[in-house]
Protein backbone atom coordinates (compact mmCIF):
# COMPACT_ATOMS: atom_id res chain seq x y z
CA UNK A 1 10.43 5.20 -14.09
CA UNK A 2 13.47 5.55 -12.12
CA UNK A 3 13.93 8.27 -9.42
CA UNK A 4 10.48 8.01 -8.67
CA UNK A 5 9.17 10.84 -5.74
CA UNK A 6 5.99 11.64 -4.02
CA UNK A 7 4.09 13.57 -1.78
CA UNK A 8 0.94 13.62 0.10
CA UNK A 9 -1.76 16.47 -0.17
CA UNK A 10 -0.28 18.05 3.21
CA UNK A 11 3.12 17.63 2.31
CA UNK A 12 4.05 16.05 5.06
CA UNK A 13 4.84 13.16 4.17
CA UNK A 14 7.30 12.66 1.35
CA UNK A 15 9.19 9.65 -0.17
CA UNK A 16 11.93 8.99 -3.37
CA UNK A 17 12.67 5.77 -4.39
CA UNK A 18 16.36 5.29 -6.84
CA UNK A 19 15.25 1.51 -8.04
CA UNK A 20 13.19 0.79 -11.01
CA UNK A 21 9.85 -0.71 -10.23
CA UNK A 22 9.09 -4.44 -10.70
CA UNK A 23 5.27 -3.79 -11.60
CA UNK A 24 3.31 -0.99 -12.38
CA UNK A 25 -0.63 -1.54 -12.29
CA UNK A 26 -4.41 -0.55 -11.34
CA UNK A 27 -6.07 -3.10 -8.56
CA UNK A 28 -9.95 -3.22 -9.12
CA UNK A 29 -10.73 -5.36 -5.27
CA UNK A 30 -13.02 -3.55 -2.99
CA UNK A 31 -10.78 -3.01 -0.47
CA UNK A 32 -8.80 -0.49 -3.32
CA UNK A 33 -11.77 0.44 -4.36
CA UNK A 34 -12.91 1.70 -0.94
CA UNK A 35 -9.86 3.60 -0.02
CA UNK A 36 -9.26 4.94 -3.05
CA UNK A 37 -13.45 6.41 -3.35
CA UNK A 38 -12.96 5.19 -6.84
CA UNK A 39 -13.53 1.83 -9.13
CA UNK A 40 -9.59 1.20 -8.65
CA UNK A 41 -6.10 2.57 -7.61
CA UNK A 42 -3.12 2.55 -9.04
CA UNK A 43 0.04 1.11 -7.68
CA UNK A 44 4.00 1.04 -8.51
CA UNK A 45 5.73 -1.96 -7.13
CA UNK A 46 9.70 -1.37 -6.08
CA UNK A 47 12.33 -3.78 -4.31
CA UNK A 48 11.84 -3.83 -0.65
CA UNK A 49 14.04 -1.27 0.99
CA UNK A 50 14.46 1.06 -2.07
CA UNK A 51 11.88 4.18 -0.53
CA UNK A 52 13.04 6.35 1.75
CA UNK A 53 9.90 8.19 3.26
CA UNK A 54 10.07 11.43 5.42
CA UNK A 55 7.35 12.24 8.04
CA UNK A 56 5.62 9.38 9.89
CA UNK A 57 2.86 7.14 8.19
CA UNK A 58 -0.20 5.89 10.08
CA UNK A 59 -1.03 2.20 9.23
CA UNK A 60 -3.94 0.42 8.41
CA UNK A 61 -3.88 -3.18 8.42
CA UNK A 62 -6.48 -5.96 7.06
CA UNK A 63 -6.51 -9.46 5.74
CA UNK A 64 -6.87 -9.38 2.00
CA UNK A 65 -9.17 -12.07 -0.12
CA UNK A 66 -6.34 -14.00 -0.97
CA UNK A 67 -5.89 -14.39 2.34
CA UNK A 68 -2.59 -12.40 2.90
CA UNK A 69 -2.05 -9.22 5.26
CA UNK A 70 -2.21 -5.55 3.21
CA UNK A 71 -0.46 -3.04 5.65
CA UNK A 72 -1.41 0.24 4.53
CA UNK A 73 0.36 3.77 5.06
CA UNK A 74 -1.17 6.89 4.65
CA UNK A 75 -0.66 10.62 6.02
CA UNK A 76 -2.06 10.89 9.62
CA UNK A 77 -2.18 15.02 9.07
CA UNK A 78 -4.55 14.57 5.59
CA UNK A 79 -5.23 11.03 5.16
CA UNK A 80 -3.35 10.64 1.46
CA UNK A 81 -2.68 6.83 0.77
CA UNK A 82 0.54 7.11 0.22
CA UNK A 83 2.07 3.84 0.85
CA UNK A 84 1.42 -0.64 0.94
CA UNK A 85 2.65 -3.76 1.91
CA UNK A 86 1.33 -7.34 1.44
CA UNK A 87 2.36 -10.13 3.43
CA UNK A 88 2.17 -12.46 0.01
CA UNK A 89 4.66 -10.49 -1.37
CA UNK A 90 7.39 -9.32 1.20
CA UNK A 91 10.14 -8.05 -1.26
CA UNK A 92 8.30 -5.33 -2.44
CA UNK A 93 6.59 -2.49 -1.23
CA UNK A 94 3.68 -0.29 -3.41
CA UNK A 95 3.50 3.36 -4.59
CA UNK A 96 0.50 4.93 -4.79
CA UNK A 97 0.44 6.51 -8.04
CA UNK A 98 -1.19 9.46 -7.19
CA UNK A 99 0.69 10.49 -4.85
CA UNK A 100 3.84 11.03 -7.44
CA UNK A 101 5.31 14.04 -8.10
CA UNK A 102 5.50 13.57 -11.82
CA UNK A 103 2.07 11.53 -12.94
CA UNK A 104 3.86 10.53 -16.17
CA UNK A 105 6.42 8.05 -14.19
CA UNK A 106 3.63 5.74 -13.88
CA UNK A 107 3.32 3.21 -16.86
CA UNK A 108 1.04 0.86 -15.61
CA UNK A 109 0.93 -2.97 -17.02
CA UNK A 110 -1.86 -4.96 -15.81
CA UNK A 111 -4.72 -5.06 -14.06
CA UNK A 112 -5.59 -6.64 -11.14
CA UNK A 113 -8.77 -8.24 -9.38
CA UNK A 114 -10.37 -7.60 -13.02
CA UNK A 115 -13.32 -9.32 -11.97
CA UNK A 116 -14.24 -7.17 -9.51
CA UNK A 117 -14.23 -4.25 -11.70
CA UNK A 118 -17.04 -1.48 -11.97
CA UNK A 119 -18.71 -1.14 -15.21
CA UNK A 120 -18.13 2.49 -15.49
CA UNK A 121 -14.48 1.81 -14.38
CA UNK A 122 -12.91 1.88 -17.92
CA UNK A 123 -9.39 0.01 -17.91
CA UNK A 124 -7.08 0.53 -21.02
CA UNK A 125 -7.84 -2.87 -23.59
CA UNK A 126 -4.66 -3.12 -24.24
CA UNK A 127 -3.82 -4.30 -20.67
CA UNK A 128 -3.70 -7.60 -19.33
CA UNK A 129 -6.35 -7.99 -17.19
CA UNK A 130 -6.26 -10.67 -14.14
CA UNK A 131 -9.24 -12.09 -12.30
CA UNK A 132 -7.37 -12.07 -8.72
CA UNK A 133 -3.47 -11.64 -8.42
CA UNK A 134 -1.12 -13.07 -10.65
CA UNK A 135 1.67 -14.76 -8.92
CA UNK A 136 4.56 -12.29 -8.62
């Protein structure tokens, strides 16, 4: 998954990332499942300091169930999620899968907030699947 790159729907806001991601997954908490306007979204985790983004991201900020900070970027021109950070987790920053270029770079690896889940929201079985967040 290395050389990962991205866009939002606008194109105005674009991003590449060199390192290879720690952690590749889908998170199933309402607050993913609200932004996202589906039963989950899918993340890439990558070493703090590794994207470069072009274009300026609005933020969106709001204390998480475990009780950390989720800082979240998205295009101010069309609104694509593009972008995270949690406050639990400081040396990385997340992906939003969508928003890659090539779809294929994500391999996700576990699923989070599992119990939480939708019924409709099929996960792959062969994923580990986590009732909150694992420790990192």
């Amino acid at each position: 998954m290395s050389n990962l790159s991205g866009e939002c729907l606008c194109g105005y806001i674009s991003y590449s990332c060199t390192e290879e991601p720690v952690m590749a997954g889908h998170c199933q908490c309402s607050d993913c499942q609200k932004i996202s306007g589906a039963g989950h979204i899918a993340n890439i985790a990558v070493p703090r300091g590794s994207l470069t983004i072009s274009g300026e991201l609005a933020f969106h900020e709001k204390q998480a169930a475990s009780g950390n900070t989720v800082k979240r970027g998205f295009c101010p021109q069309c609104g694509s999620h593009i972008y995270a950070e949690n406050s639990g987790i400081p040396q990385l920053e997340f992906i939003r899968a969508g928003s890659l270029h090539n779809l294929e770079k994500f391999k996700p690896t576990m699923v989070v907030y599992a119990s939480s889940g939708a019924s409709w929201d099929h996960m792959d079985p062969e994923l580990p699947k986590f009732d909150t967040m694992p420790e990192m």
